[in-house]
Protein backbone atom coordinates (compact mmCIF):
# COMPACT_ATOMS: atom_id res chain seq x y z
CA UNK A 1 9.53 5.52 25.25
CA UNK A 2 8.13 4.00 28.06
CA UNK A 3 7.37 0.09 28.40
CA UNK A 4 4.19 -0.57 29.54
CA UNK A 5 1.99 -3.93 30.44
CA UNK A 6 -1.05 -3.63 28.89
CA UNK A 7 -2.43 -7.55 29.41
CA UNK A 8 -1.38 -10.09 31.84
CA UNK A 9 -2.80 -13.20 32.06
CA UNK A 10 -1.39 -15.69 35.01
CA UNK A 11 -2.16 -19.61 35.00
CA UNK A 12 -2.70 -21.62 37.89
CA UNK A 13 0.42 -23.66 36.66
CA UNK A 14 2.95 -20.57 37.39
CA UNK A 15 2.43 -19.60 33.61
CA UNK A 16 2.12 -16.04 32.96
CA UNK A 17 0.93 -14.28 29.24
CA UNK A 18 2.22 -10.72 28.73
CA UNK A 19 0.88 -8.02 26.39
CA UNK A 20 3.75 -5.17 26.62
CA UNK A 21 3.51 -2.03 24.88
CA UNK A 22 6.32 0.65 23.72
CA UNK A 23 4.37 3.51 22.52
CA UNK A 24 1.91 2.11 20.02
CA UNK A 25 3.94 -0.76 19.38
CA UNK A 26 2.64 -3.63 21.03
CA UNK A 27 3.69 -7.23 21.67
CA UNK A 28 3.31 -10.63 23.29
CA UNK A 29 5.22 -13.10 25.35
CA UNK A 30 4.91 -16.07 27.60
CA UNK A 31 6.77 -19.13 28.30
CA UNK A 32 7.40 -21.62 25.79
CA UNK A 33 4.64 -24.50 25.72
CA UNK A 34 4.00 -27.09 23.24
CA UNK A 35 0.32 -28.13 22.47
CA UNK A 36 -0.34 -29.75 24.87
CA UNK A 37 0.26 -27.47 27.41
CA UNK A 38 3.36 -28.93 29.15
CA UNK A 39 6.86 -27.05 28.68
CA UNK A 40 8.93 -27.60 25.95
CA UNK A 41 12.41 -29.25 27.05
CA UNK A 42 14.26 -26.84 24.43
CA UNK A 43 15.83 -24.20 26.09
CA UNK A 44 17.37 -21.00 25.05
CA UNK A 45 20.50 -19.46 27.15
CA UNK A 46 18.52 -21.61 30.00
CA UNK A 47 14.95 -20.60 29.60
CA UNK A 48 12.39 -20.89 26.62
CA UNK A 49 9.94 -18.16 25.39
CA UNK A 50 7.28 -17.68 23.10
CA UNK A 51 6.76 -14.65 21.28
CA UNK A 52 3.47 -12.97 19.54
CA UNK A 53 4.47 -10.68 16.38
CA UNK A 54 0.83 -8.96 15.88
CA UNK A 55 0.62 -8.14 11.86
CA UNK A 56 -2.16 -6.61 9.21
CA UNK A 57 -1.72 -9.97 7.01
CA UNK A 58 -0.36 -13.20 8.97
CA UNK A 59 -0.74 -15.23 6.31
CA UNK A 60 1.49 -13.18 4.11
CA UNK A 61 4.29 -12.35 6.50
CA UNK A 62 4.06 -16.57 7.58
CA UNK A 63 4.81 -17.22 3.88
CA UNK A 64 7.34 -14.91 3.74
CA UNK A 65 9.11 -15.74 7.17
CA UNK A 66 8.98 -19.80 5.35
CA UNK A 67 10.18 -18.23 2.15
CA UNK A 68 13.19 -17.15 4.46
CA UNK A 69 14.42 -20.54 6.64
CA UNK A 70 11.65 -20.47 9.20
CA UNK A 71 10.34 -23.79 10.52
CA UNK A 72 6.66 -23.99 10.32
CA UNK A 73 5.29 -25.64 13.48
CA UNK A 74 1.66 -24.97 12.95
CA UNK A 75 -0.20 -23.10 10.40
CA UNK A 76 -1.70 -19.96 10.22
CA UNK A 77 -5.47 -20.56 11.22
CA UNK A 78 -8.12 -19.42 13.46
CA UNK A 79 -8.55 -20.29 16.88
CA UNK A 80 -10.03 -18.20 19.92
CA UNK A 81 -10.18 -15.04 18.39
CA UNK A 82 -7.41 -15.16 16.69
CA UNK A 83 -5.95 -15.44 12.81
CA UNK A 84 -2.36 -16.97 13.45
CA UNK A 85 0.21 -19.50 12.91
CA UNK A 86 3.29 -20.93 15.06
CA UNK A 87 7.23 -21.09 13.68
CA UNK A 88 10.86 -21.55 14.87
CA UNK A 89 13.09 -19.15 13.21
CA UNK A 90 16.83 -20.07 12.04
CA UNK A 91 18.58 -19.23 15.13
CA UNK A 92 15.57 -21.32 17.30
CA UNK A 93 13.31 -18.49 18.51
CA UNK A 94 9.74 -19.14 18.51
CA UNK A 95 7.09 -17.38 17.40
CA UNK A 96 3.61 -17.09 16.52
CA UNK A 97 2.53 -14.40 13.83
CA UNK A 98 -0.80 -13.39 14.28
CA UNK A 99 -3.87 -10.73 14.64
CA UNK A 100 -6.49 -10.50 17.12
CA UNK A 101 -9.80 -10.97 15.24
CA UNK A 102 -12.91 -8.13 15.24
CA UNK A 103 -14.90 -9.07 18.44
């Protein structure tokens, strides 16, 4: 199973926006940013990151993740072509559970 990048997106800040795949599973990272674009001053084992968990039904698995300890820090919505929402899970990881949207 090889690991492949399949999107990268780079910033003029040093931020970079990776779409890695592992077969036909696909997924998203970057670093961690809060809204208003500057880093977050949580860190994890010295670093933050973000992570994009691509679903059918965001909405449903958002509930669901809430149902199960996750911190909500935004809510599923839509926003540049996207359907999806932000939380923190129990151990501090954060994530944003989403689908792109039919261009």
């Amino acid at each position: 199973m090889p690991l492949s990048e399949a999107y990268r997106m780079e910033t003029p800040d040093g931020g970079l926006v990776l779409k890695l795949a592992v077969d036909e599973a696909e997924f998203w990272v970057s670093g961690q940013i809060d809204d208003s674009g500057e880093p977050l001053s949580e860190n994890l084992g010295g670093d933050t990151l973000k992570m994009v968990l691509i679903v059918d039904d965001p909405d449903t698995f958002f509930s669901h993740a809430l149902k199960h300890g996750a911190t909500e820090i935004f809510p599923v919505g839509e926003e540049h072509g996207w359907r999806l929402g932000r939380l923190v899970d129990p151990f501090g990881l954060h994530w944003e559970i989403g689908k792109q949207l039919a261009e």
